[in-house]
Protein backbone atom coordinates (compact mmCIF):
# COMPACT_ATOMS: atom_id res chain seq x y z
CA UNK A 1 100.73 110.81 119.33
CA UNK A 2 103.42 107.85 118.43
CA UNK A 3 104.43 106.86 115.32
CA UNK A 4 106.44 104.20 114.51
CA UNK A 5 107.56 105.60 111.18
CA UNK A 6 109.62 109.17 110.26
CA UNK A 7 108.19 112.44 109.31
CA UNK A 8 107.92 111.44 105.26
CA UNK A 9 106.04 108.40 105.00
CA UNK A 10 107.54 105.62 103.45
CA UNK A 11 107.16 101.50 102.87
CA UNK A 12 109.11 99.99 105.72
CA UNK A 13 111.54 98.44 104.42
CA UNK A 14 113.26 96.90 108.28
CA UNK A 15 110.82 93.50 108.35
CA UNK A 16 108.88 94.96 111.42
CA UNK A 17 106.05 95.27 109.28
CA UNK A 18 106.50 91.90 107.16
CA UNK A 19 103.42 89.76 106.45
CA UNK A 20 103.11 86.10 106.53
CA UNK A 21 100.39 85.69 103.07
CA UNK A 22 98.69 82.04 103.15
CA UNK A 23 97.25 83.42 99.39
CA UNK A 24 99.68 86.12 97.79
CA UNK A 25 97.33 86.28 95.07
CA UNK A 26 94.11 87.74 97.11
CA UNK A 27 96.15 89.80 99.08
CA UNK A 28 98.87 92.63 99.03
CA UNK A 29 102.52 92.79 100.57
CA UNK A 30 103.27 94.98 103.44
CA UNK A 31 105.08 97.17 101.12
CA UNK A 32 102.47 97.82 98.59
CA UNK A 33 99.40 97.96 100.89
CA UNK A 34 100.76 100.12 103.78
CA UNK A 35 102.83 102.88 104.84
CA UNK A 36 104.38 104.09 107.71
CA UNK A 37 105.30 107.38 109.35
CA UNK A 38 103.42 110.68 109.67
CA UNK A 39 100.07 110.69 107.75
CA UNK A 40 100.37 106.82 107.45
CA UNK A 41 99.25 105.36 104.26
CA UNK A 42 97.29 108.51 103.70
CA UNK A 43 100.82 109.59 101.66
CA UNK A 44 99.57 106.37 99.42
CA UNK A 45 95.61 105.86 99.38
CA UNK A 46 93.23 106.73 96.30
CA UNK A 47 91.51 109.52 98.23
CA UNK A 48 88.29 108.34 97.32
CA UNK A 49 85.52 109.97 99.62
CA UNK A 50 82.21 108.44 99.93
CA UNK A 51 80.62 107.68 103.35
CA UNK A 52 78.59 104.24 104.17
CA UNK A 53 74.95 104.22 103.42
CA UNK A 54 72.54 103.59 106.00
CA UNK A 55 72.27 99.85 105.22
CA UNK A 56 75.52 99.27 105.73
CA UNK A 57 74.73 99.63 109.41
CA UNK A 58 71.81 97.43 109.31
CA UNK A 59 71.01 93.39 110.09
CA UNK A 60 70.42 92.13 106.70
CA UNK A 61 68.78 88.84 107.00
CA UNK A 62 71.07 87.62 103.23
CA UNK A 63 74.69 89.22 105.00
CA UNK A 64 76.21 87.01 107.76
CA UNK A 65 77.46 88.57 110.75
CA UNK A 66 75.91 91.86 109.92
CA UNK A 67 74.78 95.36 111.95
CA UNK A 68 76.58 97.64 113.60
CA UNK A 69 75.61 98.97 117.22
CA UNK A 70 75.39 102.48 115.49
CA UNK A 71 73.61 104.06 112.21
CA UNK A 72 73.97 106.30 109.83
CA UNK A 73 72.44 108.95 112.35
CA UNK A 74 75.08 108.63 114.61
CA UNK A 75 77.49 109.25 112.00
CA UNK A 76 75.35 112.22 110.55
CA UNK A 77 76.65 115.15 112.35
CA UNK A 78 80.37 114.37 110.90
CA UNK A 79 79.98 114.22 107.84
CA UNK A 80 80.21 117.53 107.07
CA UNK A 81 83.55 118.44 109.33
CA UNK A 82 84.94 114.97 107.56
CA UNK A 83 84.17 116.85 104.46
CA UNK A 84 86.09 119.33 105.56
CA UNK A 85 89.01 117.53 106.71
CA UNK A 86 89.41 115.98 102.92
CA UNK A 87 88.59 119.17 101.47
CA UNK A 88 85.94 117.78 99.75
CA UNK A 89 82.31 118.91 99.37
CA UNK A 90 79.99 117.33 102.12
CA UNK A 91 77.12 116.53 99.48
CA UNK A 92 77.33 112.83 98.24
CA UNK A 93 73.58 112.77 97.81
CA UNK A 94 71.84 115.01 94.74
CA UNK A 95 68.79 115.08 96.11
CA UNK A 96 67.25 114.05 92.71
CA UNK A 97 63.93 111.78 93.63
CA UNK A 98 62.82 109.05 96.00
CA UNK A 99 65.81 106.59 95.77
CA UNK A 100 63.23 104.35 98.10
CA UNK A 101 61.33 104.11 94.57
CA UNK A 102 64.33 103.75 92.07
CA UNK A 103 66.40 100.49 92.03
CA UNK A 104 68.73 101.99 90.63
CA UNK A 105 70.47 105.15 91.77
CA UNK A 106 72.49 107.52 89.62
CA UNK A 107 72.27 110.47 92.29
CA UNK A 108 74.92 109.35 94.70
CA UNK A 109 78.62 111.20 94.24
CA UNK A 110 81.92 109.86 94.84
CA UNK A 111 84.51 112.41 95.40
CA UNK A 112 88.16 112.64 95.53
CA UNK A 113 90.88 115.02 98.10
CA UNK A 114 92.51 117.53 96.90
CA UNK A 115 95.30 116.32 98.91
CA UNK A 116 95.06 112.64 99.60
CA UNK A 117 98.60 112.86 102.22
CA UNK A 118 97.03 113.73 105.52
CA UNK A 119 100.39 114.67 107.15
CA UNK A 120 101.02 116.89 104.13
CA UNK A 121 98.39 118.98 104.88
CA UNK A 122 97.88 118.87 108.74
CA UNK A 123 101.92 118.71 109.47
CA UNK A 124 102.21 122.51 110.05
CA UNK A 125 99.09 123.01 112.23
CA UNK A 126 100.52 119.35 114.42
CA UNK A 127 104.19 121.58 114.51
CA UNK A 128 102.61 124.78 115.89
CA UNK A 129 100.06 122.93 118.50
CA UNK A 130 101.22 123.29 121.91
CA UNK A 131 98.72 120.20 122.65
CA UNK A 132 99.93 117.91 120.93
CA UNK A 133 103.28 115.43 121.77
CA UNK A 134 104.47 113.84 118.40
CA UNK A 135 107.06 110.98 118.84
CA UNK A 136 108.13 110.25 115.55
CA UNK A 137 110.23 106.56 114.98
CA UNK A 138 108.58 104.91 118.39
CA UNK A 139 106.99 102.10 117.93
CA UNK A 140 104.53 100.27 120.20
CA UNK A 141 105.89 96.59 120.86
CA UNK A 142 103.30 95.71 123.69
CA UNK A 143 100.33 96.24 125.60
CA UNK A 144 100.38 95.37 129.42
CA UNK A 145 96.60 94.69 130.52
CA UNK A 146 95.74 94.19 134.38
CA UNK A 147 91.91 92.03 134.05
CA UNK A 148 91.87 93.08 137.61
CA UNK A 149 90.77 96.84 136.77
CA UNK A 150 90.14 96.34 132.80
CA UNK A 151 92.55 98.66 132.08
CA UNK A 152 95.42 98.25 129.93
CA UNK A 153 98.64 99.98 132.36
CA UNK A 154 101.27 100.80 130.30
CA UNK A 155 102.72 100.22 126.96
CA UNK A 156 106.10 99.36 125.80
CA UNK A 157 107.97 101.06 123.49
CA UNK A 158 110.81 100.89 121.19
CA UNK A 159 112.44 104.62 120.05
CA UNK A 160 115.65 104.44 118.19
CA UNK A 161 116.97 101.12 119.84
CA UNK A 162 116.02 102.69 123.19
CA UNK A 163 113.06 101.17 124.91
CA UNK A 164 110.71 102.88 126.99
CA UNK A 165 107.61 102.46 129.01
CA UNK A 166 104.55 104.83 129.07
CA UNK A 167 101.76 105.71 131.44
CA UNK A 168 98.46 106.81 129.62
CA UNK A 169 95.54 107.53 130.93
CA UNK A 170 93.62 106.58 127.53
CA UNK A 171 94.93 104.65 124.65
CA UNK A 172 93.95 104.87 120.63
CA UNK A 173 95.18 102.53 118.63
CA UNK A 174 95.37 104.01 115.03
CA UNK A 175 97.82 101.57 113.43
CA UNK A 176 95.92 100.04 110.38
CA UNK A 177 93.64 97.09 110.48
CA UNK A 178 96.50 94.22 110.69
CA UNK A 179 98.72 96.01 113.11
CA UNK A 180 95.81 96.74 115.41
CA UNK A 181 94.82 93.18 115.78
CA UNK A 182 98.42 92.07 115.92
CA UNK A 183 98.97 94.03 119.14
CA UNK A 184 95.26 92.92 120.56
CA UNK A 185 96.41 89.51 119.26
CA UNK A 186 100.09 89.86 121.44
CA UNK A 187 97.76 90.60 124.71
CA UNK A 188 95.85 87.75 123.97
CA UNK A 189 98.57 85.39 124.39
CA UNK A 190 99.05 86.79 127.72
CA UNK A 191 95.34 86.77 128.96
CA UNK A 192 94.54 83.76 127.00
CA UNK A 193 90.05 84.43 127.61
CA UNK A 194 90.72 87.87 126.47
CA UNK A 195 87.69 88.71 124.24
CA UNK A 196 87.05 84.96 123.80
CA UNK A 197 90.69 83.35 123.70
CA UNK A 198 91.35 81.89 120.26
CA UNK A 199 87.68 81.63 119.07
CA UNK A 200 87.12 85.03 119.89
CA UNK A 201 86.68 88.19 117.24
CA UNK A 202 89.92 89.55 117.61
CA UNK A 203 91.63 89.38 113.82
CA UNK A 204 88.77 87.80 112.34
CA UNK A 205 86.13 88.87 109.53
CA UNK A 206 89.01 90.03 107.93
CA UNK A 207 87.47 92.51 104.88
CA UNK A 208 88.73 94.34 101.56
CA UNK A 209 86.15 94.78 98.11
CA UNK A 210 85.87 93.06 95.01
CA UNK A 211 86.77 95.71 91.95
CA UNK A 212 87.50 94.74 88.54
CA UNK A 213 85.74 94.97 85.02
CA UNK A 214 83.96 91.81 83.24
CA UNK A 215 81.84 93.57 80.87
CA UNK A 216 81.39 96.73 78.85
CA UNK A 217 79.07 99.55 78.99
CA UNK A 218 77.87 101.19 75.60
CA UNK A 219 76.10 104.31 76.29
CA UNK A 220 72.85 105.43 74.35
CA UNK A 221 73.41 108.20 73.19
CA UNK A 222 77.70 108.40 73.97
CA UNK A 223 77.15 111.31 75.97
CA UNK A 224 74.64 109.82 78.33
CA UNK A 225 78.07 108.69 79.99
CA UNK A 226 79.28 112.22 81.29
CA UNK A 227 78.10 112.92 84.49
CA UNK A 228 79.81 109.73 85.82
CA UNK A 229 83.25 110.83 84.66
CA UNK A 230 85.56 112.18 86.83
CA UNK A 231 85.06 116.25 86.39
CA UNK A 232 87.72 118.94 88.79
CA UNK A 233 86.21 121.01 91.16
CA UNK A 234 88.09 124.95 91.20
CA UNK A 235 89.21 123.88 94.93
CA UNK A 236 91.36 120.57 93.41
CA UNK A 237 88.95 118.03 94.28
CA UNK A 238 87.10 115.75 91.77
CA UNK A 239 83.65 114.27 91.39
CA UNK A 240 81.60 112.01 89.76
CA UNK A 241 78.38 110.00 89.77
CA UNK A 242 78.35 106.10 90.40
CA UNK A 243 75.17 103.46 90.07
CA UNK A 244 74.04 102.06 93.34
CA UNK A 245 71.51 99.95 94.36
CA UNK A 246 68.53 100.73 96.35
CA UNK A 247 68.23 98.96 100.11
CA UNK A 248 64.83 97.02 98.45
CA UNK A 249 66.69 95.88 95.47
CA UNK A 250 69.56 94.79 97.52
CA UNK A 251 66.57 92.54 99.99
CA UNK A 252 64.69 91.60 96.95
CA UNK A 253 67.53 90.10 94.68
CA UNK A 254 69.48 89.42 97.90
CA UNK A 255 72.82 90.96 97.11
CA UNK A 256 75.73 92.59 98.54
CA UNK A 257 76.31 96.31 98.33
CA UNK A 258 78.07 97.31 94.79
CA UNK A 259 78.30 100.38 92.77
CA UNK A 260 79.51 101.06 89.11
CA UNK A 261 81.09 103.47 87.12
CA UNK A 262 82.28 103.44 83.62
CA UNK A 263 86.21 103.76 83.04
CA UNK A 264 88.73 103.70 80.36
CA UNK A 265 90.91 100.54 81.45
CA UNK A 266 92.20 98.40 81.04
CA UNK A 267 93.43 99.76 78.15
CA UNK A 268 93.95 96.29 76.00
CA UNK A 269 90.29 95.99 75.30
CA UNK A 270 89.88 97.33 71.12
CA UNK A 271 85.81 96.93 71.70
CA UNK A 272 86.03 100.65 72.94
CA UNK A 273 86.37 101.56 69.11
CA UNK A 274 88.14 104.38 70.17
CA UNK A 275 91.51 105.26 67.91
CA UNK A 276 92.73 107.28 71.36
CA UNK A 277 92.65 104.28 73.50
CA UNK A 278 94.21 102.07 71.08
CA UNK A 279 97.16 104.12 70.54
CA UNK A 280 97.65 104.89 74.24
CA UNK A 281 97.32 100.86 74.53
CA UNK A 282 99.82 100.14 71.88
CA UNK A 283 102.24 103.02 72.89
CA UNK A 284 102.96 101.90 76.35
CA UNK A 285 102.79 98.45 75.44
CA UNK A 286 106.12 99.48 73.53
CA UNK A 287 107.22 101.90 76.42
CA UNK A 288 107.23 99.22 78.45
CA UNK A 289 107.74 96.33 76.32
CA UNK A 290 104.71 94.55 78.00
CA UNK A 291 100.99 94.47 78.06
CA UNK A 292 100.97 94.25 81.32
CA UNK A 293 101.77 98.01 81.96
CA UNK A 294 98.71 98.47 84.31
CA UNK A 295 100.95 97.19 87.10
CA UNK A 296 103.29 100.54 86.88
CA UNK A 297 100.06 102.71 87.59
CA UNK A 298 97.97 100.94 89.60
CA UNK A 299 99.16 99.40 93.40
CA UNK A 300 98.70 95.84 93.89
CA UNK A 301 97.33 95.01 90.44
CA UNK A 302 97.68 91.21 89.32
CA UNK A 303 97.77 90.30 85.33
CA UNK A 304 95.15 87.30 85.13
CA UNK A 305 94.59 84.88 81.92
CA UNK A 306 91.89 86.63 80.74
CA UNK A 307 94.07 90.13 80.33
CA UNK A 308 93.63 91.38 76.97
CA UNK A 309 96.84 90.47 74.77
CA UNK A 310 98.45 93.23 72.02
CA UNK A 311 96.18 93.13 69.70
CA UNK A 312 97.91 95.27 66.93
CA UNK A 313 95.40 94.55 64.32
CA UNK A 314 92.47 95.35 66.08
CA UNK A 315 93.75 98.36 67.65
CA UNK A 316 95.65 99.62 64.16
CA UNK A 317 92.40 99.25 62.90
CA UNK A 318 90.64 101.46 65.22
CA UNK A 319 93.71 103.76 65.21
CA UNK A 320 93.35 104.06 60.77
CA UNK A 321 89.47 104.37 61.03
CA UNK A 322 90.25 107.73 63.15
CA UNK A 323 93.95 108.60 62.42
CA UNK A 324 93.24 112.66 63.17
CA UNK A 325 91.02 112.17 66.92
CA UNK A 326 93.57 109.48 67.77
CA UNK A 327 96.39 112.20 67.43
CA UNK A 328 93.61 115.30 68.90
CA UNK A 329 92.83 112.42 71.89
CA UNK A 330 96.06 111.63 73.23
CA UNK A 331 96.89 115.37 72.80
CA UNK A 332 93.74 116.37 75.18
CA UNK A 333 94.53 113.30 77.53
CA UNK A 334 98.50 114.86 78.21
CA UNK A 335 97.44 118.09 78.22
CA UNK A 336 94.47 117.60 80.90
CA UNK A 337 97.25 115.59 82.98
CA UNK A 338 99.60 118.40 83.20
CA UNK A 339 96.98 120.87 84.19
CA UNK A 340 96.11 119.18 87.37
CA UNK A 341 97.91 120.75 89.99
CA UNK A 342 96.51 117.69 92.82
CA UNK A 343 95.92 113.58 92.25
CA UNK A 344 93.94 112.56 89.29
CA UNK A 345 92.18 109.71 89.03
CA UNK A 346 93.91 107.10 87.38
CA UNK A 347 92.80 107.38 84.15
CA UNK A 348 89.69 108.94 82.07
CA UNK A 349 88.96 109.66 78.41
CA UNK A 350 85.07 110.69 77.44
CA UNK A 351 84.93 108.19 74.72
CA UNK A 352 82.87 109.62 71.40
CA UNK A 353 81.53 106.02 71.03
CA UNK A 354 80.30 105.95 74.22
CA UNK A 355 81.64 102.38 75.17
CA UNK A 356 83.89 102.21 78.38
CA UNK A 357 84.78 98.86 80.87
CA UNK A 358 81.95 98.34 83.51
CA UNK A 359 83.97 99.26 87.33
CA UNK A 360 82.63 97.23 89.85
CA UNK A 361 83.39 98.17 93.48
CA UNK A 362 81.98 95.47 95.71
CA UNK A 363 80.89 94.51 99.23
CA UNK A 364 82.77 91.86 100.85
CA UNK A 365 80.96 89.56 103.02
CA UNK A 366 81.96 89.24 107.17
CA UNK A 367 83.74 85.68 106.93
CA UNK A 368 84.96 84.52 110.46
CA UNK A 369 87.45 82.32 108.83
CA UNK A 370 88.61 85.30 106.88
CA UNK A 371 91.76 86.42 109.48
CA UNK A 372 94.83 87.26 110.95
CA UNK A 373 96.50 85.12 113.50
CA UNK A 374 100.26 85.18 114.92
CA UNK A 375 103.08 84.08 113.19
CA UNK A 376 105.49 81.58 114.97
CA UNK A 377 108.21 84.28 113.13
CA UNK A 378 108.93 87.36 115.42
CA UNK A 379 110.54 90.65 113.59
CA UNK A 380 114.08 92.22 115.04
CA UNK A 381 112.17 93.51 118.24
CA UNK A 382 110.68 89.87 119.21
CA UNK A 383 107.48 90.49 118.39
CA UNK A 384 105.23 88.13 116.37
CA UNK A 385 104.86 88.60 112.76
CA UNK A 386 101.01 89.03 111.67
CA UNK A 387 99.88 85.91 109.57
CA UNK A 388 97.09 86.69 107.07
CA UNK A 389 94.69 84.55 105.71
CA UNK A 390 92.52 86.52 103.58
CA UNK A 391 89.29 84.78 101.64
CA UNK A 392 86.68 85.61 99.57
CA UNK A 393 83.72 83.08 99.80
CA UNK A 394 81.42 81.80 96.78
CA UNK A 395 78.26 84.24 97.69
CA UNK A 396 80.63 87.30 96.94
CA UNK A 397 81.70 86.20 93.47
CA UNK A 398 77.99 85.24 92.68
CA UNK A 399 76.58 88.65 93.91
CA UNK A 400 78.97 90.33 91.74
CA UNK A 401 77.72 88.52 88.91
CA UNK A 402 73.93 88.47 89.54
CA UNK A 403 74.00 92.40 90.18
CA UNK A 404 75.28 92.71 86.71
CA UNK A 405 72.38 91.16 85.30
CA UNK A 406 69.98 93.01 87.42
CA UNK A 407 72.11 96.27 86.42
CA UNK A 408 71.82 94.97 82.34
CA UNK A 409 68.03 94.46 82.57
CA UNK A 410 67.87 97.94 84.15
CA UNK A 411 69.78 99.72 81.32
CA UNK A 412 68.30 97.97 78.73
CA UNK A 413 64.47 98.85 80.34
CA UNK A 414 65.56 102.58 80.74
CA UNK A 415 67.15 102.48 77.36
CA UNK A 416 70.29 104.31 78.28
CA UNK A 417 72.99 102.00 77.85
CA UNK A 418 73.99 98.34 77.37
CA UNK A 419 75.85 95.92 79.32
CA UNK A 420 78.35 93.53 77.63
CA UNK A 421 79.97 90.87 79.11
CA UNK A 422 83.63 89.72 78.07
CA UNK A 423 83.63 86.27 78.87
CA UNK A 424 80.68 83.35 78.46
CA UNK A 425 78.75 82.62 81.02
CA UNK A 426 80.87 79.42 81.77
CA UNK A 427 84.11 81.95 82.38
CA UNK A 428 82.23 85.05 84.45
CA UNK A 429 82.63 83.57 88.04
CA UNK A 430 86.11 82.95 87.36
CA UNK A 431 86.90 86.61 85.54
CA UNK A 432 85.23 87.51 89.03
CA UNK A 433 87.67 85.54 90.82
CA UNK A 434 90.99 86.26 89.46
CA UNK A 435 90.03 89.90 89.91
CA UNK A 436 89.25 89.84 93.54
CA UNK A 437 92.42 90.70 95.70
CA UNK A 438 92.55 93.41 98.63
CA UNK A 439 94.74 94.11 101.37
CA UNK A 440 94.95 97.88 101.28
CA UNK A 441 91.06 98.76 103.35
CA UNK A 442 92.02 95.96 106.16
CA UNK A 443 88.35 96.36 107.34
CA UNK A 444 86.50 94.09 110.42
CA UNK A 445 89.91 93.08 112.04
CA UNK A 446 88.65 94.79 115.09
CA UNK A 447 84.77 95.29 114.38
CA UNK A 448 82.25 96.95 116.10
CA UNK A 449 79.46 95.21 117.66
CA UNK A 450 76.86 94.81 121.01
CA UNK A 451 78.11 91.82 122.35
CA UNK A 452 82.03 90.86 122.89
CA UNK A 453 81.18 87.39 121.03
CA UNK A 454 80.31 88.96 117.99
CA UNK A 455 82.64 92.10 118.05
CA UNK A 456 85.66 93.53 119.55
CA UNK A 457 84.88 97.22 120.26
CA UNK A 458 81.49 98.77 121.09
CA UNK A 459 79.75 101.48 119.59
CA UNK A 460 81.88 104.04 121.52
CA UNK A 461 84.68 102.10 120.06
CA UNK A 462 86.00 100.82 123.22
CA UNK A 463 87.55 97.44 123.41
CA UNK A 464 85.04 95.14 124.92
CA UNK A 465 86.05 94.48 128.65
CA UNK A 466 88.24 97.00 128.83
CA UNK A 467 88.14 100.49 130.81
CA UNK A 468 90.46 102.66 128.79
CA UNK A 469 91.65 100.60 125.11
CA UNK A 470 90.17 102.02 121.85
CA UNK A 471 90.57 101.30 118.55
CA UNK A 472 90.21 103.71 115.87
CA UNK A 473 90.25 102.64 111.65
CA UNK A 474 88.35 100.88 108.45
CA UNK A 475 89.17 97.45 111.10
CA UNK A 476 86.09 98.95 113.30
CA UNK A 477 83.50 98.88 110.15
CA UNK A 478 81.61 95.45 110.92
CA UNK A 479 80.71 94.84 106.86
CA UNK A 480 83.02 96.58 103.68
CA UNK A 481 80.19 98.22 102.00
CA UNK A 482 80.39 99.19 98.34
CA UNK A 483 81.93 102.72 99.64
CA UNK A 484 85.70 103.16 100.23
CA UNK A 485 86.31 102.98 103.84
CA UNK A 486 88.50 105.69 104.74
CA UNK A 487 85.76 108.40 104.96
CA UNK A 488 83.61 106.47 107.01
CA UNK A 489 86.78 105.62 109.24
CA UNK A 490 87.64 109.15 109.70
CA UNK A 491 83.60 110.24 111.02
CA UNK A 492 83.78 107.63 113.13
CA UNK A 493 87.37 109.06 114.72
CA UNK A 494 86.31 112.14 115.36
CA UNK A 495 83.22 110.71 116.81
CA UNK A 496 85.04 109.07 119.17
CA UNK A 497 87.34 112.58 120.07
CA UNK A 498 83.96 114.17 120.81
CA UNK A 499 84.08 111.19 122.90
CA UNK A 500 87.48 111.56 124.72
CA UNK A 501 86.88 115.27 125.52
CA UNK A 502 83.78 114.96 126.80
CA UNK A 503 85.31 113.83 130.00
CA UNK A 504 87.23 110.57 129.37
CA UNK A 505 90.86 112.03 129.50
């Protein structure tokens, strides 16, 4: 096992890692998005578990460039020891119904580690292995490929100014999404028709989400809204509920995958009519002597115009309607946060008026043009710099919007809750759009698929045309999902060590 970085993660800080951004607004730095060193950018992630659904694997006839050359029953027999390897429970489904005959689902979970740093929790069982070789500060500068045999020969490698070459038999390349294609990129250059040349897969469909909040929900009654708050589990671990959408409503209105969730942030917003969250809002304002706080707690998050401003006499006013629970809230809120032993989720407060900001976590649609390419700048070592150009198109800013109506009629049919947007209808596709900004999943960079003109590893994960090159990460999953990528990532690795041991290596 190599590692470029040291036994404590941390954001490299040597320009090895350096991006080249073509948008720095859709996209985050090196040094906020990724980590290196042992347990990666594990020591950094949300830990949010939640596998793909079975149509994420499909053809959909309304997503371009979609399907996967496996399924969700491929994937079915690990997700329980991926469960296990979060320390998470392996049930994300309730049970509750025939989701074929809901459009609406409220019986999928989305759960959260115990212990989101990987290398944290597996360092000591890596130390005692006796099967296991962990070079620690050796990083992987190039990939020497003979198309005579298909087989990439040996590797170079840089350890503490020293280079090196090694001899594997097999070789996994577990580096993140961007670094993966950079090195397929580097061996491109020197077998120019290498997976296509130029035109080929390699770096393209470049993938994150679209998450954000343009609308309130105001549950009917208020505490119709608990089960999809974050609760702890005795073991650490946290859970809640999330709306999905069925596979048919997905065809019928042709969307993308989405869930939602009600939250408590952004903070700024005095429509939750809660005293609590206006004081909190007005206290760190003054803490840190700026609205836009949300930056200090959340990685990668960009103010936009239509952030809500200060607002001291609306919040006072909530804050003097309910003087005593604004006092009892914040109390509850500090002393919940210093009971947790393990991550919390960012932020959650079971609002007595029921009204919280509408989370959207959406699918990002395969773009071709959406990619990473080779920088004409080279870091210390000589090697090319990855240039990202990262896009969202117009179909995933208008899915985002439409499933929000379809979600609105729903609530308001069932009766449980309203929707309530914050902007006119003139404004939503741009609240949409000055939301959307990834960088940290780094999915499709290497995707999946039958045929090396669609894809550049196969279902065993195997580069295509290759005899002994694999590729393991969220840059394998051929569409985003709604789900956070990590889970689905980590099924499909040990998939592919069932793989290896079966008589590869």
């Amino acid at each position: 096992m190599i590692d470029a970085g040291p036994a404590v993660p941390r954001a490299d800080v040597s320009g090895a890692f350096d991006l080249e951004l073509a948008d720095t607004l859709t996209h985050a730095t090196a040094e906020e998005a990724t980590r290196q060193g042992f347990g990666g950018t594990s020591s950094a992630w949300g830990a949010r578990c939640s596998p793909y659904e079975a149509v994420d694997f499909k053809t959909r006839a309304h997503v371009p460039h979609s399907g996967a050359p496996v399924g969700a029953e491929d994937l079915a027999p690990y997700v329980t020891p991926t469960a296990r390897f979060f320390g998470v429970d392996d049930r994300f489904d309730s049970g509750e119904g025939d989701a074929a005959e809901t459009p609406v689902r409220i019986d999928r979970y989305m759960r959260v580690s115990p212990c989101a740093d990987m290398g944290r929790r597996y360092g000591t069982d890596l130390d005692a292995s006796e099967r296991v070789l962990l070079l620690l500060e050796t990083r992987v500068l190039k990939l020497h490929f003979d198309p005579a045999c298909g087989a990439v020969t040996r590797i170079d490698a840089l350890r503490r100014g020293e280079r090196y070459t090694l001899t594997p038999r097999a070789i996994v390349l577990c580096c993140g999404g961007i670094q993966n294609a950079r090195l397929l990129l580097d061996m491109q250059r020197a077998h120019p028709r290498f997976l296509g040349g130029d035109a080929g897969p390699v770096g393209r469909y470049y993938m994150g989400h679209l998450s954000g909040s343009v609308a309130r929900i105001a549950f009917h009654p208020p505490a119709a809204a608990r089960p999809f708050q974050f609760s702890a589990n005795p073991d650490g671990s946290f859970v809640r509920r999330i709306f999905t959408f069925s596979p048919a409503l997905l065809e019928q209105e042709k969307l993308l995958n989405i869930y939602f969730a009600p939250v408590s942030y952004p903070l700024g917003d005095p429509g939750y009519r809660s005293s609590t969250l206006s004081a909190l809002h007005l206290g760190l304002s003054l803490r840190f002597l700026s609205t836009g706080y949300m930056g200090k707690f959340r990685p990668g998050h960009k103010a936009t115009p239509f952030d809500f401003r200060l607002g001291v006499r609306a919040h006072a006013g909530n804050i003097l309607r309910q003087p005593v629970a604004a006092v009892t809230g914040l109390y509850r809120i500090g002393r919940e946060r210093l009971g947790y032993t393990q991550r919390l989720p960012l932020f959650q407060y079971e609002n007595p008026a029921g009204i919280y900001a509408l989370r959207y976590h959406a699918e990002h649609a395969p773009n071709p043009e959406s990619r990473v390419t080779l920088s004409n700048r080279s870091d210390s070592a000589g090697m090319p710099l990855p240039r990202v150009d990262f896009r969202y198109a117009p179909m995933d800013m208008v899915s985002v919007e439409r499933a929000h109506e379809v979600f609105g009629r729903w609530l308001a049919q069932c009766g449980v809750a309203r929707v309530h947007w914050l902007q006119p209808e003139d404004d939503r596709l741009a609240h949409i759009q000055v939301q959307a900004s990834d960088g940290f999943h780094q999915i499709g960079l290497t995707r999946m698929s039958a045929s090396p003109r669609s894809g550049v590893v196969d279902g065993d994960l195997k580069v295509h045309g290759t005899t002994n090159l694999f590729v393991s990460g969220a840059s394998v999953l051929p569409t985003s999902s709604y789900a956070h990528p990590t889970f689905t990532a980590v099924s499909l690795a040990l998939r592919l060590a069932d793989f290896l041991a079966a008589g590869f290596v």
